[in-house]
Protein backbone atom coordinates (compact mmCIF):
# COMPACT_ATOMS: atom_id res chain seq x y z
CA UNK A 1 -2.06 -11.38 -2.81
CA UNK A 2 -2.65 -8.01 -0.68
CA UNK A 3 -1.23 -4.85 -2.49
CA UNK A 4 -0.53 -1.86 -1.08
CA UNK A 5 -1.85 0.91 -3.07
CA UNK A 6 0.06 4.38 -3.18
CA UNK A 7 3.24 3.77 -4.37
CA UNK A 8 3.26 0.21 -5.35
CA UNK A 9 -0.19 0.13 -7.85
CA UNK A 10 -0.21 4.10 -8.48
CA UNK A 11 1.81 6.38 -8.59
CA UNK A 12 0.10 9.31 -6.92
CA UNK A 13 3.11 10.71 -4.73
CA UNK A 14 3.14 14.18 -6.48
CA UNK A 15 -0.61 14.43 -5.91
CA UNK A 16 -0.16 13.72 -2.20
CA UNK A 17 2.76 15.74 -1.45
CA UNK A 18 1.48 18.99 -2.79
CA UNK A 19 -1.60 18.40 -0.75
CA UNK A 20 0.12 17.91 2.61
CA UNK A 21 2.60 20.93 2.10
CA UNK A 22 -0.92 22.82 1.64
CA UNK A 23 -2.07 21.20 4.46
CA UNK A 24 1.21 21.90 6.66
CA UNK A 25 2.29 25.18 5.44
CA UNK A 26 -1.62 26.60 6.23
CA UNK A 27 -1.15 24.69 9.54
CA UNK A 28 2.39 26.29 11.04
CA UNK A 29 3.79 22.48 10.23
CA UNK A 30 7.19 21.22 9.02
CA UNK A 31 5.89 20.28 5.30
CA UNK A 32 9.13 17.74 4.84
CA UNK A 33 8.28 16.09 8.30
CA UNK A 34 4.57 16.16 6.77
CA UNK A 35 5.54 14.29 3.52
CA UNK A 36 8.59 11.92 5.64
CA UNK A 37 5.50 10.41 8.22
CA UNK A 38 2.90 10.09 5.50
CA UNK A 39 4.27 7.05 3.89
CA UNK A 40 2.02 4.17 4.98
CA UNK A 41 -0.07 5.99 8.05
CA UNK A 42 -3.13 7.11 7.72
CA UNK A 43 -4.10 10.69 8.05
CA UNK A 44 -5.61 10.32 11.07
CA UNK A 45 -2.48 9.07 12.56
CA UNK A 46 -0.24 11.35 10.22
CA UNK A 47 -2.39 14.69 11.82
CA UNK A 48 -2.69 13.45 15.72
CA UNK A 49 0.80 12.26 15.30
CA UNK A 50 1.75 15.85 14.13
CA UNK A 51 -0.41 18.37 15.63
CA UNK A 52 -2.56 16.66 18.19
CA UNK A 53 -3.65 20.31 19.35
CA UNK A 54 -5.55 20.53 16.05
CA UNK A 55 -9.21 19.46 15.72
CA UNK A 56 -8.16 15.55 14.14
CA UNK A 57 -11.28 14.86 12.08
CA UNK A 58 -11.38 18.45 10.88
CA UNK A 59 -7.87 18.45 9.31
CA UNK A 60 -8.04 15.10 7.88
CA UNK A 61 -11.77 16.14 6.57
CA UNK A 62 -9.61 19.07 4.89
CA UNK A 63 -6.66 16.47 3.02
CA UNK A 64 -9.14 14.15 2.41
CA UNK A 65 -11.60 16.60 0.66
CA UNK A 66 -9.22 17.66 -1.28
CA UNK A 67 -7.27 14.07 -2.04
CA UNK A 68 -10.65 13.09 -3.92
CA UNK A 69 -10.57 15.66 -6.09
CA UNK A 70 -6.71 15.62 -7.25
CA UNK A 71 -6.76 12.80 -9.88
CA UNK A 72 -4.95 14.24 -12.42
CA UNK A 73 -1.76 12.91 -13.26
CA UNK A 74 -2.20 9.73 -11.44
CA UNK A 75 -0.88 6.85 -13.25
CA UNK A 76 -0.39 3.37 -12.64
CA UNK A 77 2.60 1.96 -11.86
CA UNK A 78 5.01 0.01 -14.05
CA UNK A 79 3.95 -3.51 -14.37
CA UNK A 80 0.70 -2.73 -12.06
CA UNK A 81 -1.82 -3.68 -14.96
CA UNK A 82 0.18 -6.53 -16.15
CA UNK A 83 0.46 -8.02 -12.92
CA UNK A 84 -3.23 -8.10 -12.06
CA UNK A 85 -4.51 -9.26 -15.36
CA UNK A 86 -2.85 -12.47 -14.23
CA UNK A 87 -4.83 -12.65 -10.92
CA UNK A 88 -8.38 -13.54 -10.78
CA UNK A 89 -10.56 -11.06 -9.06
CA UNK A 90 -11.17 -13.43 -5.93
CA UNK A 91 -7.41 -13.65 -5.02
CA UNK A 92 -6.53 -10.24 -4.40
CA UNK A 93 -6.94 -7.29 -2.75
CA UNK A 94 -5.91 -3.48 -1.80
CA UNK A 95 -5.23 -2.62 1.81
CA UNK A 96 -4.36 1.04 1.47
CA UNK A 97 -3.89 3.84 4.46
CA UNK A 98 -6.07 6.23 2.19
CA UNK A 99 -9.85 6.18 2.47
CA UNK A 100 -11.94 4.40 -0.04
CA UNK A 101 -13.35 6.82 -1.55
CA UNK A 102 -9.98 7.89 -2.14
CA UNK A 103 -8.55 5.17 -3.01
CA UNK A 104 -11.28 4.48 -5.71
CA UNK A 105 -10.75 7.34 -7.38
CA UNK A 106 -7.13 6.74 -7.79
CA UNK A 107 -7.68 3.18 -8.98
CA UNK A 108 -10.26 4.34 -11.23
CA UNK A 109 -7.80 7.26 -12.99
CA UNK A 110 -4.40 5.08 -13.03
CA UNK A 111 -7.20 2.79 -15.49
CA UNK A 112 -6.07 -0.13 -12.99
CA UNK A 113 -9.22 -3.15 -12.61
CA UNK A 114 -11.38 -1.94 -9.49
CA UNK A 115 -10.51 -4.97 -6.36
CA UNK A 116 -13.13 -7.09 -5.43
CA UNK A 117 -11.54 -6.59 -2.19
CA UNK A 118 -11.03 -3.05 -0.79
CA UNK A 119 -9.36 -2.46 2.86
CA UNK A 120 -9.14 1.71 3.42
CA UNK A 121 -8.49 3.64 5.93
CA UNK A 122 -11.61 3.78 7.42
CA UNK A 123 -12.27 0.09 7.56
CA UNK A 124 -10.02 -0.68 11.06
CA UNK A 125 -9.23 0.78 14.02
CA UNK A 126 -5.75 0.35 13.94
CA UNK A 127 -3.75 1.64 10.95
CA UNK A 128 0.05 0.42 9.62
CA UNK A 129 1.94 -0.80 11.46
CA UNK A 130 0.00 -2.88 13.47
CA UNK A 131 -1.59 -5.92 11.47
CA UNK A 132 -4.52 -4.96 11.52
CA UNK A 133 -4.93 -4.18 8.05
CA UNK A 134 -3.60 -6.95 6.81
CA UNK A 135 -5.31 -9.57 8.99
CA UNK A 136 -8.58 -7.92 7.78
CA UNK A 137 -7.59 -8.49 4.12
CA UNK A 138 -6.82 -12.05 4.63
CA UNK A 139 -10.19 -12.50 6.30
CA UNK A 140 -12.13 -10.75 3.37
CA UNK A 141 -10.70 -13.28 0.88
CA UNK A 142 -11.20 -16.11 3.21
CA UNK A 143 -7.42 -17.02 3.31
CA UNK A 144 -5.05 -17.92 6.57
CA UNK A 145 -2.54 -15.14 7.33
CA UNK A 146 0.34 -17.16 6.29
CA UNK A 147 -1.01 -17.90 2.84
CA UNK A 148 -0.98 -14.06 1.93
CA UNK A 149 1.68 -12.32 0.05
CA UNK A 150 1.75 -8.55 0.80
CA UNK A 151 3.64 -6.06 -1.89
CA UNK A 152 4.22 -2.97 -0.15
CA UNK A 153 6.74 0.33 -0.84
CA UNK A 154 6.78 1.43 2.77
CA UNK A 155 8.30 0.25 6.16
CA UNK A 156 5.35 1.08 8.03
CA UNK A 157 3.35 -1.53 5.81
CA UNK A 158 6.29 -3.93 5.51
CA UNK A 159 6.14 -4.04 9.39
CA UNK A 160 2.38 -4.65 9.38
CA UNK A 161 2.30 -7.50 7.10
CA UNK A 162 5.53 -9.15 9.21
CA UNK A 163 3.34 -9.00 12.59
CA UNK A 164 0.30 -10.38 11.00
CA UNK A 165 2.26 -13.47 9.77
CA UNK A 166 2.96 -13.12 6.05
CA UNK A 167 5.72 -12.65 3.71
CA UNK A 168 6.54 -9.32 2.13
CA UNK A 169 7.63 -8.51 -1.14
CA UNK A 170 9.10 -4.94 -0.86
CA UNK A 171 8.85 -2.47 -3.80
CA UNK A 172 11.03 0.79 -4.18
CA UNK A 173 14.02 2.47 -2.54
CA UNK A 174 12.02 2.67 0.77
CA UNK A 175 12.17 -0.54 2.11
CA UNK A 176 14.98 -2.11 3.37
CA UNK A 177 15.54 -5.35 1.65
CA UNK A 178 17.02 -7.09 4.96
CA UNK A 179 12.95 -6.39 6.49
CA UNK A 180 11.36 -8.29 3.73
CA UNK A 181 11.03 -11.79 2.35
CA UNK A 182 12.28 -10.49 -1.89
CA UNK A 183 13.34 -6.49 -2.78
CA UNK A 184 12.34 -5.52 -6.29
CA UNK A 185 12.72 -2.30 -7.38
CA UNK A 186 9.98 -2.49 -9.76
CA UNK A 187 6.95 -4.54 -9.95
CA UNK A 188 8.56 -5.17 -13.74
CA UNK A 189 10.51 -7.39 -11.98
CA UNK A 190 7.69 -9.72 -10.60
CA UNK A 191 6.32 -12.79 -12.19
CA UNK A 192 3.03 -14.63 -11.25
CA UNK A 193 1.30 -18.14 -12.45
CA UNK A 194 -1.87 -18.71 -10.73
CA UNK A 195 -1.90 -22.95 -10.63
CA UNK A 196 -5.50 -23.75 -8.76
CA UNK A 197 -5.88 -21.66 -5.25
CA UNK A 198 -1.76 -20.92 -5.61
CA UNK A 199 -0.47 -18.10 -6.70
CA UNK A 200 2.55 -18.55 -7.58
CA UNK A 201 5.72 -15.46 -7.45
CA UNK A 202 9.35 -15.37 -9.27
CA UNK A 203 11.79 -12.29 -9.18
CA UNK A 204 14.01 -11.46 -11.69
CA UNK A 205 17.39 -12.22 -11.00
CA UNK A 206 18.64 -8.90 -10.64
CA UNK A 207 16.15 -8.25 -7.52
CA UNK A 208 17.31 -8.93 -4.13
CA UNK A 209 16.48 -11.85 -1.91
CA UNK A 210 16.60 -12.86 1.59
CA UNK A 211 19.02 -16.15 2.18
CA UNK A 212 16.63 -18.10 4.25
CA UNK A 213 13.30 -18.36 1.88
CA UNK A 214 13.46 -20.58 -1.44
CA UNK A 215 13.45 -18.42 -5.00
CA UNK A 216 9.62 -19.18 -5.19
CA UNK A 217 6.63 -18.16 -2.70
CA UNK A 218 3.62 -19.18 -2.30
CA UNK A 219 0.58 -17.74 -0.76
């Protein structure tokens, strides 16, 4: 299983909004663009995508700095903790835009288990949407592409786990439940029995479901 983090195992999207209308409003940016093209980029791609004429690495040093100190009021998601207590530590993992250091820090304050497998932002070259991401998670817990089962609450990360091979469980009102393999709106709705090396996923029957995959996946 490869989670996303922001969004789909905490719920830090006040945190990160106020930071990039800072950010944008100091900057001469459109803050609602800002917030819009954050979901699922990096901020390295977020700031050269948005003001390329600005010093990159100095702006994102600027969110970033201030992203690992705003931890209050992060929480974890509904169904987050109860969902991972059923996983053992070496069949999961995070693959989140944010750095790790970041991303640590939110883990830590939602009081969500830390991952024995951590992808951030700084780990690839490539952030969502390309695969890259993705395919690196895989590879850190030694499973083929098409065995994985990504969660994700963005399109940009829905896309990314599609072109590295794996199906997609979407989470939220952001992703378009035609682009992934199950729509939930709530991890609530997610049930998983780990049976050997398989993990193995049910929706409720109130979720929505593409026609051409069987109610159960495996990866």
């Amino acid at each position: 299983m490869l989670f996303d983090l922001d969004g789909v195992l905490v719920d830090s999207l006040g945190v990160t909004e106020r930071i990039l209308r800072e950010w944008a409003a100091s900057r001469g940016v459109d803050g609602d663009r800002a917030v819009e093209l954050s979901h699922g980029r990096r901020d390295v791609d977020l700031v050269a995508l948005l003001a390329p004429h600005l010093d990159v690495q100095a702006e994102v040093g600027w969110i970033v700095g201030r992203e690992e100190r705003a931890v209050a009021g992060i929480t974890a998601m509904p169904g987050a903790l109860d969902l991972l207590g059923v996983l053992p530590p070496g069949q999961w993992a995070v693959v989140t835009s944010g750095t790790r250091a970041v991303a640590r820090g939110r883990i830590a304050a939602a009081g969500l288990p830390e991952p024995a497998r951590l992808v951030a932002a700084e780990d690839v070259h490539r952030g969502k949407p390309d695969p890259q991401p993705y395919l690196r998670g895989a590879e850190l817990l030694g499973v083929a592409p098409e065995r994985c089962v990504v969660i994700e609450d963005a399109m940009s990360g829905v896309r990314a786990a599609r072109a590295a091979g794996m199906a997609c469980v979407g989470v939220g009102v952001e992703v378009e439940p035609s682009a992934v393999t199950a729509h939930v709106a709530s991890l609530k709705e997610l049930d998983m029995v780990v049976d050997g090396g398989t993990i193995r996923i049910s929706a409720s029957a109130q979720s929505t479901r593409r026609s051409d995959v069987p109610r159960e996946d495996q990866g």
